[in-house]
C-alpha atoms as a PDB file:
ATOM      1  CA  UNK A   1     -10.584  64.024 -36.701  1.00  0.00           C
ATOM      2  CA  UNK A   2     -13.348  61.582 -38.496  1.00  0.00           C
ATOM      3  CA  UNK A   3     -11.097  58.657 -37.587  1.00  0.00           C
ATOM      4  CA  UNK A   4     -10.986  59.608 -34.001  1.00  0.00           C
ATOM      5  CA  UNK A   5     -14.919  60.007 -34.228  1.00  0.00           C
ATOM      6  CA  UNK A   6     -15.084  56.748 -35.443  1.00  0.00           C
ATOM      7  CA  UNK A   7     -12.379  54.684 -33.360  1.00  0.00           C
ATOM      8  CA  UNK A   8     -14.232  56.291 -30.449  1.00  0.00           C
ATOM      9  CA  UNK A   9     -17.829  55.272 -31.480  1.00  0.00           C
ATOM     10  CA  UNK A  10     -16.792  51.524 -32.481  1.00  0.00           C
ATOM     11  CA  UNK A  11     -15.154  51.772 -28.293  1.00  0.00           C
ATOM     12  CA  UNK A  12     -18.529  52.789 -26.965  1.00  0.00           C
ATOM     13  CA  UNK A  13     -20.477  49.881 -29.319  1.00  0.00           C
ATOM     14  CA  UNK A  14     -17.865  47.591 -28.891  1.00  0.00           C
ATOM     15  CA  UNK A  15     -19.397  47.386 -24.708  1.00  0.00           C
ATOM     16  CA  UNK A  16     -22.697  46.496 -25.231  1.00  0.00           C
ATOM     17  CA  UNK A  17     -21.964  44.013 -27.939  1.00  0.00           C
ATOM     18  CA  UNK A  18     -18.664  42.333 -26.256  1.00  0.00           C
ATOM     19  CA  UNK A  19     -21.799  40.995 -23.610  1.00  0.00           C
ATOM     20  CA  UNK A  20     -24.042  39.321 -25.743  1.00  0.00           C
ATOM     21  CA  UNK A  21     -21.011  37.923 -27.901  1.00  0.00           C
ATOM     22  CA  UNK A  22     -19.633  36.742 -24.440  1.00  0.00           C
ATOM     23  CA  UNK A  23     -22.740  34.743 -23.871  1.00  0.00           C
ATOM     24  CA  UNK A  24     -23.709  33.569 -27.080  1.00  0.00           C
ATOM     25  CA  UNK A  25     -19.787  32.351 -26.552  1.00  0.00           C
ATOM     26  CA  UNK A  26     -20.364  31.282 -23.288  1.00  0.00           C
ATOM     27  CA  UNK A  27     -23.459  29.011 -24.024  1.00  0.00           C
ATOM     28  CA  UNK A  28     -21.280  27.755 -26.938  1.00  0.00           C
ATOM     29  CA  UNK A  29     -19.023  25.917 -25.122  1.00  0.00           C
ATOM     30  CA  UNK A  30     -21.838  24.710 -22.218  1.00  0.00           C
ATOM     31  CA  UNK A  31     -23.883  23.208 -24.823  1.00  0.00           C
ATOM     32  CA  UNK A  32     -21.331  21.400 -27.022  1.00  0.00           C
ATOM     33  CA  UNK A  33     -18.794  19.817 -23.609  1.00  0.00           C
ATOM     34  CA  UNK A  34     -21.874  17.324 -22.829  1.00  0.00           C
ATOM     35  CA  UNK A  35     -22.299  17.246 -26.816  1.00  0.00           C
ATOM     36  CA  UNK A  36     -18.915  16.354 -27.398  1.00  0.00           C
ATOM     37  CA  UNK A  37     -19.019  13.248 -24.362  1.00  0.00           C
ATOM     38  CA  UNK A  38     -22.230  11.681 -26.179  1.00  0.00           C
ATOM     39  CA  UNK A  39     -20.102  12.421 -29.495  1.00  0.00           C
ATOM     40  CA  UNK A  40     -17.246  10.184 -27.926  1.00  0.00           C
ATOM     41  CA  UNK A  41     -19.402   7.610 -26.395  1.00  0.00           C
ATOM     42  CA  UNK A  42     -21.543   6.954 -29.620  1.00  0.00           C
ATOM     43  CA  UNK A  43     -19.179   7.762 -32.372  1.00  0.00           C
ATOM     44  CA  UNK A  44     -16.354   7.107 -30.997  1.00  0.00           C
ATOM     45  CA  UNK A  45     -13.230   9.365 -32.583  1.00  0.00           C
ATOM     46  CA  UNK A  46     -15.150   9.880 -35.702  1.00  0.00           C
ATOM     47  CA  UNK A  47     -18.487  11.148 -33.787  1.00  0.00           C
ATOM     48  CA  UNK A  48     -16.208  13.409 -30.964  1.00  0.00           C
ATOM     49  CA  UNK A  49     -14.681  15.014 -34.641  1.00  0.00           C
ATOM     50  CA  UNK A  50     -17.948  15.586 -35.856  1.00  0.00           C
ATOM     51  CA  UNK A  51     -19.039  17.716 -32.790  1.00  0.00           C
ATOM     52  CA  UNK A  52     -16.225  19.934 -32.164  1.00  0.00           C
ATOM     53  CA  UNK A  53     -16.203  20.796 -36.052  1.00  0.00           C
ATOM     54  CA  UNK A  54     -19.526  21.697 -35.562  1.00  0.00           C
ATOM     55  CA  UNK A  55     -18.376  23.867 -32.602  1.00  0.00           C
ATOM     56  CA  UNK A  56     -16.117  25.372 -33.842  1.00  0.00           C
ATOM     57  CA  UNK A  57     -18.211  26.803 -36.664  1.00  0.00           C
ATOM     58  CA  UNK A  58     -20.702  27.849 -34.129  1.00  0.00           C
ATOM     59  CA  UNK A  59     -17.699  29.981 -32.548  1.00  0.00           C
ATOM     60  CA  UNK A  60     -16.750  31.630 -35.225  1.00  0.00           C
ATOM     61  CA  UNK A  61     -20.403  32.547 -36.207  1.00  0.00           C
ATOM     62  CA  UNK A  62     -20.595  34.526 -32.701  1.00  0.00           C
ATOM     63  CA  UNK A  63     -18.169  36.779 -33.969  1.00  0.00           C
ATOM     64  CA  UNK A  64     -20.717  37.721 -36.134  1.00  0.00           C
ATOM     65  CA  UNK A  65     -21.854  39.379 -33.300  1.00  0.00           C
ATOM     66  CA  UNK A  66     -19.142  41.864 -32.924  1.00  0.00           C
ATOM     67  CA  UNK A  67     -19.395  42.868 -36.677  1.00  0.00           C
ATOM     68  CA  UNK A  68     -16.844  40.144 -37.910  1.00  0.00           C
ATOM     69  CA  UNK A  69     -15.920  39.521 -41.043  1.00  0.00           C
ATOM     70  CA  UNK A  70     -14.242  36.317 -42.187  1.00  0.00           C
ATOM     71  CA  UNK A  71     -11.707  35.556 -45.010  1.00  0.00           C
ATOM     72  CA  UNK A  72     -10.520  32.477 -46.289  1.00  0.00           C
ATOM     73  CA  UNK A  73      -7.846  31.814 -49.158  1.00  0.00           C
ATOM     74  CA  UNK A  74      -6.311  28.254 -50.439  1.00  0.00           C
ATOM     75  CA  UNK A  75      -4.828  28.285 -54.085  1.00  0.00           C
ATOM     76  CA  UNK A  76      -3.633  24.666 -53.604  1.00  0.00           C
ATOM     77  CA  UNK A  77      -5.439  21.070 -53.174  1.00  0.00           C
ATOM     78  CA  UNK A  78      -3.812  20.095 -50.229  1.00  0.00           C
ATOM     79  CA  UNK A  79      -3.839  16.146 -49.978  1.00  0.00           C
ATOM     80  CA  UNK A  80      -6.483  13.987 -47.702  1.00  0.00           C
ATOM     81  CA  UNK A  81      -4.538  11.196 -47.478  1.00  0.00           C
ATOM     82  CA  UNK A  82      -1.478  12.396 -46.123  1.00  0.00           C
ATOM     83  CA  UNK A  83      -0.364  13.766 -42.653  1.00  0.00           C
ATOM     84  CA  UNK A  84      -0.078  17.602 -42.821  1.00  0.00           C
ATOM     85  CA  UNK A  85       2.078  19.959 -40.361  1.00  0.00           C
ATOM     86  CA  UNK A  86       0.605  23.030 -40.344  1.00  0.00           C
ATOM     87  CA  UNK A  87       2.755  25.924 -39.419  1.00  0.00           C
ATOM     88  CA  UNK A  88       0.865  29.660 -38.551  1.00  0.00           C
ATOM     89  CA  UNK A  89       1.718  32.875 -36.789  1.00  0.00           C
ATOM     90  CA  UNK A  90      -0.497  33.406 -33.599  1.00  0.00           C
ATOM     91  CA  UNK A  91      -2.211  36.617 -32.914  1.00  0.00           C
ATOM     92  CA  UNK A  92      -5.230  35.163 -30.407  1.00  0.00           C
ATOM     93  CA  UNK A  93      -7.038  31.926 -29.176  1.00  0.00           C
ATOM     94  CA  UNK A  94      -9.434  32.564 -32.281  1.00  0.00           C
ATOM     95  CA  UNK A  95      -6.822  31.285 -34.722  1.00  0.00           C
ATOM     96  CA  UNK A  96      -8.183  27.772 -33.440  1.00  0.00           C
ATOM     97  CA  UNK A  97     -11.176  27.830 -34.384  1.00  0.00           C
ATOM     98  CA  UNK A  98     -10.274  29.542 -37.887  1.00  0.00           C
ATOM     99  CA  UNK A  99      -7.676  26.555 -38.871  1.00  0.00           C
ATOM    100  CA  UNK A 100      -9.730  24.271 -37.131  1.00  0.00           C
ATOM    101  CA  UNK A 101     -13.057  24.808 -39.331  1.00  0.00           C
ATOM    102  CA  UNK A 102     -11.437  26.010 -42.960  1.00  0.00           C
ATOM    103  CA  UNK A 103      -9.040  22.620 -42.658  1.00  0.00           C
ATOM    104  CA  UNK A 104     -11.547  20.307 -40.800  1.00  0.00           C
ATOM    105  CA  UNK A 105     -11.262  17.840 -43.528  1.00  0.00           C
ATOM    106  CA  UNK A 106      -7.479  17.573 -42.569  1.00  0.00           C
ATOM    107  CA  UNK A 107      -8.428  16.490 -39.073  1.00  0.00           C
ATOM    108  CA  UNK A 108      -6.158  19.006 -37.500  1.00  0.00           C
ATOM    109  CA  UNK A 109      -4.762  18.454 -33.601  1.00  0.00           C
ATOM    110  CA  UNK A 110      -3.177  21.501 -31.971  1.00  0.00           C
ATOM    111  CA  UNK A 111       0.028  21.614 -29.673  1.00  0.00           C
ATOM    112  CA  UNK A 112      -1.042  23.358 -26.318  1.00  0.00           C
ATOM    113  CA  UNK A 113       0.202  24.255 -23.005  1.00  0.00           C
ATOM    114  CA  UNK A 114      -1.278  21.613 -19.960  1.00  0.00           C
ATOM    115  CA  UNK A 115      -2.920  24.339 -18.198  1.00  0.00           C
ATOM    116  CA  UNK A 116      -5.519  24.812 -21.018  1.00  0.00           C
ATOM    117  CA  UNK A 117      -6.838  20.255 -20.113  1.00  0.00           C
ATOM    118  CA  UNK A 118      -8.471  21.588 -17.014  1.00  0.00           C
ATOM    119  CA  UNK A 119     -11.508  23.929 -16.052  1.00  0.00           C
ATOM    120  CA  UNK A 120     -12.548  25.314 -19.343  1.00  0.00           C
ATOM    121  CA  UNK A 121     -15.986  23.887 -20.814  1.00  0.00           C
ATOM    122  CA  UNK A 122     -15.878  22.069 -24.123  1.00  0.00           C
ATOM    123  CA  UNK A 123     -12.185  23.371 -25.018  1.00  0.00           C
ATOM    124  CA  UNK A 124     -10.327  21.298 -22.250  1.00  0.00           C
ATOM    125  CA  UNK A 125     -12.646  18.438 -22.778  1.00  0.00           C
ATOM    126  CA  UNK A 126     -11.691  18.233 -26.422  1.00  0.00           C
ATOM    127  CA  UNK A 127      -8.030  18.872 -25.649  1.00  0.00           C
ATOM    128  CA  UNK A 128      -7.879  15.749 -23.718  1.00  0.00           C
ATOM    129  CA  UNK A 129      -9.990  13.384 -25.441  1.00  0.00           C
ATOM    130  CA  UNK A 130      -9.640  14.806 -28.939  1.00  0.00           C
ATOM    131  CA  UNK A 131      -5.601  13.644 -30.160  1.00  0.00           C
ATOM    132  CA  UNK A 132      -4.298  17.004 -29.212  1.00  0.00           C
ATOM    133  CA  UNK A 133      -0.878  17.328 -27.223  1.00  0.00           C
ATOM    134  CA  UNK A 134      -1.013  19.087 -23.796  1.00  0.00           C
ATOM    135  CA  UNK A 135       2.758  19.929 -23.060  1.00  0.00           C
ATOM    136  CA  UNK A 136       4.535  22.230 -20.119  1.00  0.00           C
ATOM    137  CA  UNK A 137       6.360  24.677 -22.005  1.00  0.00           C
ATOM    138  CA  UNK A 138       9.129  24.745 -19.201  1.00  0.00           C
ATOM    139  CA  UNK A 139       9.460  21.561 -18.484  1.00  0.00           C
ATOM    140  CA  UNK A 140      11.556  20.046 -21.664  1.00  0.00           C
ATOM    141  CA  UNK A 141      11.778  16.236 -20.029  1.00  0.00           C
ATOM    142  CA  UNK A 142       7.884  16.344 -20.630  1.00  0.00           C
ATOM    143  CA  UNK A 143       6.914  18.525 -23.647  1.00  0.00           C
ATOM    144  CA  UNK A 144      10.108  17.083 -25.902  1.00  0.00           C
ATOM    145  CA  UNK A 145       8.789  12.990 -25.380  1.00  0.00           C
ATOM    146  CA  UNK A 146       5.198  14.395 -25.843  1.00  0.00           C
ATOM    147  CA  UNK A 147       5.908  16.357 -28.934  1.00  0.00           C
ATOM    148  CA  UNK A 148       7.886  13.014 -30.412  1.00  0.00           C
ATOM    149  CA  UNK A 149       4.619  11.161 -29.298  1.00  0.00           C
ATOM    150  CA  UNK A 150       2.257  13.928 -30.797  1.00  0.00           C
ATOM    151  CA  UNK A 151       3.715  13.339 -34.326  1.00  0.00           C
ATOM    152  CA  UNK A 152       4.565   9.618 -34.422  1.00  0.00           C
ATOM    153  CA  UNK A 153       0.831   9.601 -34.011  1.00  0.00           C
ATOM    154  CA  UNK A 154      -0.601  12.302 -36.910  1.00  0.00           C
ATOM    155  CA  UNK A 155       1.739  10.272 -39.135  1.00  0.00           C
ATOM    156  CA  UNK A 156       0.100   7.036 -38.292  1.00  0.00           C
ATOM    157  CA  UNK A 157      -3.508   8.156 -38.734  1.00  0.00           C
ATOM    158  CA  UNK A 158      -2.576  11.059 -41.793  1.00  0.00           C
ATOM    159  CA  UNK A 159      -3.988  13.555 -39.531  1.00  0.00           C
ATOM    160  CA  UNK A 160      -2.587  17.066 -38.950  1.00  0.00           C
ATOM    161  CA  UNK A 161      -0.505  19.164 -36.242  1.00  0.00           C
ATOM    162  CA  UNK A 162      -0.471  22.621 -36.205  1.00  0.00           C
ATOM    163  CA  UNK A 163       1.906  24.218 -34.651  1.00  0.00           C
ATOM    164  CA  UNK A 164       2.440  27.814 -33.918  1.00  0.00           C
ATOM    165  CA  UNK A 165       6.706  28.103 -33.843  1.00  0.00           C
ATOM    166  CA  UNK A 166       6.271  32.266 -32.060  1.00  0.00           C
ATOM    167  CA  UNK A 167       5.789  29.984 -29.086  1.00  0.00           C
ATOM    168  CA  UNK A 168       2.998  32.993 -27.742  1.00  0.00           C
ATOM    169  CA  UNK A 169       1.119  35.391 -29.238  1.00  0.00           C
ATOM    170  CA  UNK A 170       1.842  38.597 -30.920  1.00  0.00           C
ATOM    171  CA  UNK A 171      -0.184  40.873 -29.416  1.00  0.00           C
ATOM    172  CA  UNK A 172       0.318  43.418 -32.138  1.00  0.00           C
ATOM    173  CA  UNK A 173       0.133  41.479 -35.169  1.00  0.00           C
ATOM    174  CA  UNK A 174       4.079  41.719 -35.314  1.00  0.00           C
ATOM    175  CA  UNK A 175       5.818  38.232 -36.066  1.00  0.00           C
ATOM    176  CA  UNK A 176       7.907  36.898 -33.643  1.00  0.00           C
ATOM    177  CA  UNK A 177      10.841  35.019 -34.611  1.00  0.00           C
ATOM    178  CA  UNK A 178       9.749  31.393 -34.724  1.00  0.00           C
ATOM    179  CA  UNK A 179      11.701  28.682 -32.424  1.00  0.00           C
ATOM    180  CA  UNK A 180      12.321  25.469 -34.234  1.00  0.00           C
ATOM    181  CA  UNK A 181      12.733  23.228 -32.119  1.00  0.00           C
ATOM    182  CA  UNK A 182       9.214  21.834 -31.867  1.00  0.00           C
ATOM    183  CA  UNK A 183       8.785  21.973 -35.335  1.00  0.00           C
ATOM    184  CA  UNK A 184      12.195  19.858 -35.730  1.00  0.00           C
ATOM    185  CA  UNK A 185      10.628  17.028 -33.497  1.00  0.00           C
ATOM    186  CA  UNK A 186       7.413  16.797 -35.463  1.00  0.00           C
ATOM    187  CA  UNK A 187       9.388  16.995 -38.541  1.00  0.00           C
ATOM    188  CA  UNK A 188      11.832  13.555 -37.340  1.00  0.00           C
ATOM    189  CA  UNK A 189       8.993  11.971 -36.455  1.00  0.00           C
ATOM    190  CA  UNK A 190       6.364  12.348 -39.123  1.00  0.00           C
ATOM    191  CA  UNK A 191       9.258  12.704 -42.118  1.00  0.00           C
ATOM    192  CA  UNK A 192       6.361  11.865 -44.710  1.00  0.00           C
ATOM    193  CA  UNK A 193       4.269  15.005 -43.499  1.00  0.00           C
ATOM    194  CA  UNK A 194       3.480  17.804 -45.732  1.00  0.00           C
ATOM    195  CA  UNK A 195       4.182  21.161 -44.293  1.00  0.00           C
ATOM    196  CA  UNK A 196       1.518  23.911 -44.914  1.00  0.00           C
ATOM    197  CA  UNK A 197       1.988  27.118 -43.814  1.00  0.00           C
ATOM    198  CA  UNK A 198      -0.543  29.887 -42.915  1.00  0.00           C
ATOM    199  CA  UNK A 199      -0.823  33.262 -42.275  1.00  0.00           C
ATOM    200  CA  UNK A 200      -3.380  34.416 -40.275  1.00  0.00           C
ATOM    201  CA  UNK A 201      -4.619  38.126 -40.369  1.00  0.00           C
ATOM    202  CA  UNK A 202      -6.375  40.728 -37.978  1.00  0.00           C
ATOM    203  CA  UNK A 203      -7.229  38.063 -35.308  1.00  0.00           C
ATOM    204  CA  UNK A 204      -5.369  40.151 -32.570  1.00  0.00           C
ATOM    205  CA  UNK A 205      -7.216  43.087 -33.197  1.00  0.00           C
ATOM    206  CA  UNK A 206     -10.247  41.389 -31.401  1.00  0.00           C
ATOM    207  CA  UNK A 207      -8.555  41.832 -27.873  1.00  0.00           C
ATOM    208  CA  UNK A 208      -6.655  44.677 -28.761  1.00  0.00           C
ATOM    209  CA  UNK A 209      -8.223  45.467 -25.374  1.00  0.00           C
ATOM    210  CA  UNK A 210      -7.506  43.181 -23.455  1.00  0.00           C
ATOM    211  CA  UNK A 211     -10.551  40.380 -23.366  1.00  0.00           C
ATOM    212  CA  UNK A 212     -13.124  43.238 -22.300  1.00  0.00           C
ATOM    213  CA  UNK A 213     -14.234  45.038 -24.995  1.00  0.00           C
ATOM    214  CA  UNK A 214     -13.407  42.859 -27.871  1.00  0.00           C
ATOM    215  CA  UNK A 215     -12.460  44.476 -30.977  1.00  0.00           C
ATOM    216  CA  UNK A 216     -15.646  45.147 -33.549  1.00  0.00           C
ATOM    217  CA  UNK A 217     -15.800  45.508 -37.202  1.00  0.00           C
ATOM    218  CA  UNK A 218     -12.942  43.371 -37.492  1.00  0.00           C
ATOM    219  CA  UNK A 219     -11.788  41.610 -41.268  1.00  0.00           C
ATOM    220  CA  UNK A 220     -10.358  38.213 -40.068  1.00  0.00           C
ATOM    221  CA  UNK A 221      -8.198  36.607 -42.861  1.00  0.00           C
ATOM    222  CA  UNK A 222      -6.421  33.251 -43.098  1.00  0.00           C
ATOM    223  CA  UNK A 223      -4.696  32.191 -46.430  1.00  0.00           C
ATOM    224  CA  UNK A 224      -3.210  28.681 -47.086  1.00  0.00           C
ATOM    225  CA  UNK A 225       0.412  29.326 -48.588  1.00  0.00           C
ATOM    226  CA  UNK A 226       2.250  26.990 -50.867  1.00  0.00           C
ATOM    227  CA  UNK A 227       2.964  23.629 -49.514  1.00  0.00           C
ATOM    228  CA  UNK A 228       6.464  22.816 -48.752  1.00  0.00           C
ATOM    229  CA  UNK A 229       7.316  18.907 -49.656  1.00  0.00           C
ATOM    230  CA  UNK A 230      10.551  17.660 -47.430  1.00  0.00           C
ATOM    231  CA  UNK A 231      12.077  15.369 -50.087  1.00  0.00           C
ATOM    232  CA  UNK A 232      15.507  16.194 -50.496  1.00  0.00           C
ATOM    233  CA  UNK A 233      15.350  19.259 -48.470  1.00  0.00           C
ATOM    234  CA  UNK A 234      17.081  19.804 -45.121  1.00  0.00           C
ATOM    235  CA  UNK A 235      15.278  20.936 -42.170  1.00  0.00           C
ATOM    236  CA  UNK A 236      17.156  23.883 -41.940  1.00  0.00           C
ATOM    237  CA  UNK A 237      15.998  24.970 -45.280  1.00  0.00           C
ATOM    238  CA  UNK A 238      12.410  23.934 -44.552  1.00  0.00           C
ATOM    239  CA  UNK A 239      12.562  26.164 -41.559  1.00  0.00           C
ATOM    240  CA  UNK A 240      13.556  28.721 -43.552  1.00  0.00           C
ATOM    241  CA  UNK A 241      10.738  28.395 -45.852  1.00  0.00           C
ATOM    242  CA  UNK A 242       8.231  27.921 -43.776  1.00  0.00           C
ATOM    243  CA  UNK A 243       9.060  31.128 -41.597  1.00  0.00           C
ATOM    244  CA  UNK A 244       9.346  33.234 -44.995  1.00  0.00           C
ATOM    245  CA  UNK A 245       5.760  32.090 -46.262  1.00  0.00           C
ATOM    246  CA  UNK A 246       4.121  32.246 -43.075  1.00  0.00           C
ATOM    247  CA  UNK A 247       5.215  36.026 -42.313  1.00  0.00           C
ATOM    248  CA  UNK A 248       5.195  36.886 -46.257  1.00  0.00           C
ATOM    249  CA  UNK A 249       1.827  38.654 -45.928  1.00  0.00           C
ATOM    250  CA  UNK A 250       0.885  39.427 -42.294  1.00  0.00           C
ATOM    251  CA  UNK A 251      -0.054  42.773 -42.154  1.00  0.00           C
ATOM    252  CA  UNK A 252       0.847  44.763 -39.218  1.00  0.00           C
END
């Protein structure tokens, strides 16, 4: 009976708070999309980086707003000087900003479907001007060549992909089974990369909803698991690895 009490009174706060988290949010993004064009027109790549990290630890401190907390876990030094692929479960659009800020040193570029490069403030901007890859998920003759392109060029600069194999999000915190195929081509064409998996925690909780209210009171987790080198290990048994680690701890 107290846990009904309760799951009822967090609905009722949840309201009022979802709005002003929705326009601290909202102002977020406004502010940092002409931000992040004087970021690329002054600094250059290096500048443009240096604004959306900046962003993106701005977004996660307006979850603050809904009673967030926020958990981060590494055991290993991961290396700065060689390309990563990071490989994560997906429960939201928040897991962005959570890989993107705890592994910002890593300079990590996301895989994301074309319709997200137009009409959203400061996200589409970054996704097009930012190293990211914008593919059509139905449309293999594009997204294969573009995912081939995507990691030829983390491997030149040692940057990172992330790349989240459940193709969509779980909208229950359940892990999908992950499709390889993506993760194959970034594997063939950045052989030297180190792949890093991560489970992320909680994160679909905050639109349990739907987008309106958002979830409140909400323990957001994201642990770095143990790095999985490629030398003298096939792909298959990478895969396998990679899967296991990543859904070793997701709690459902």
């Amino acid at each position: 009976m107290l846990r009904e009490v309760m799951g009822a009174l967090k609905r009722i706060i949840s309201y009022p708070l979802s709005i002003v988290f929705y326009l601290f949010f909202g102002l977020t993004l406004l502010v940092f999309h002409p931000l992040q064009w004087l970021g690329v027109k002054l600094g250059g790549a290096k500048g443009h980086r240096g604004v959306v990290n900046l962003m993106n630890l701005c977004l996660l401190r307006c979850l603050h707003v809904l009673g967030v907390r926020i958990s981060f876990k590494n055991s290993f030094k991961l290396p700065k000087n060689r390309s990563l692929i990071i490989v994560s479960n997906h429960q939201s659009m928040f897991d962005v900003p959570l890989i993107s800020w705890y592994l910002h040193k890593h300079r990590p570029k996301f895989i994301s479907k074309m319709e997200l490069g137009k009409g959203i403030p400061s996200i589409s901007f970054n996704l097009r001007n930012g190293g990211h890859a914008l593919i059509d998920r139905k449309n293999a003759k594009q997204s294969i060549p573009e995912i081939s392109r995507f990691g030829k060029y983390i491997a030149k600069n040692n940057f990172s992909a992330v790349i989240y194999p459940e193709g969509t999000r779980s909208r229950n915190g359940k892990p999908k089974s992950f499709a390889h195929t993506g993760l194959k081509i970034l594997m063939k064409n950045a052989p030297e990369a180190l792949i890093v998996p991560v489970t992320i925690n909680n994160s679909w909780k905050l639109v349990r909803f739907g987008n309106f209210p958002m979830g409140v009171g909400i323990h957001l987790t994201l642990e770095v698991k143990e790095p999985i080198n490629t030398e003298g290990v096939t792909k298959e048994e990478i895969l396998d690895i990679a899967e296991k680690r990543v859904i070793s701890t997701i709690k459902t």
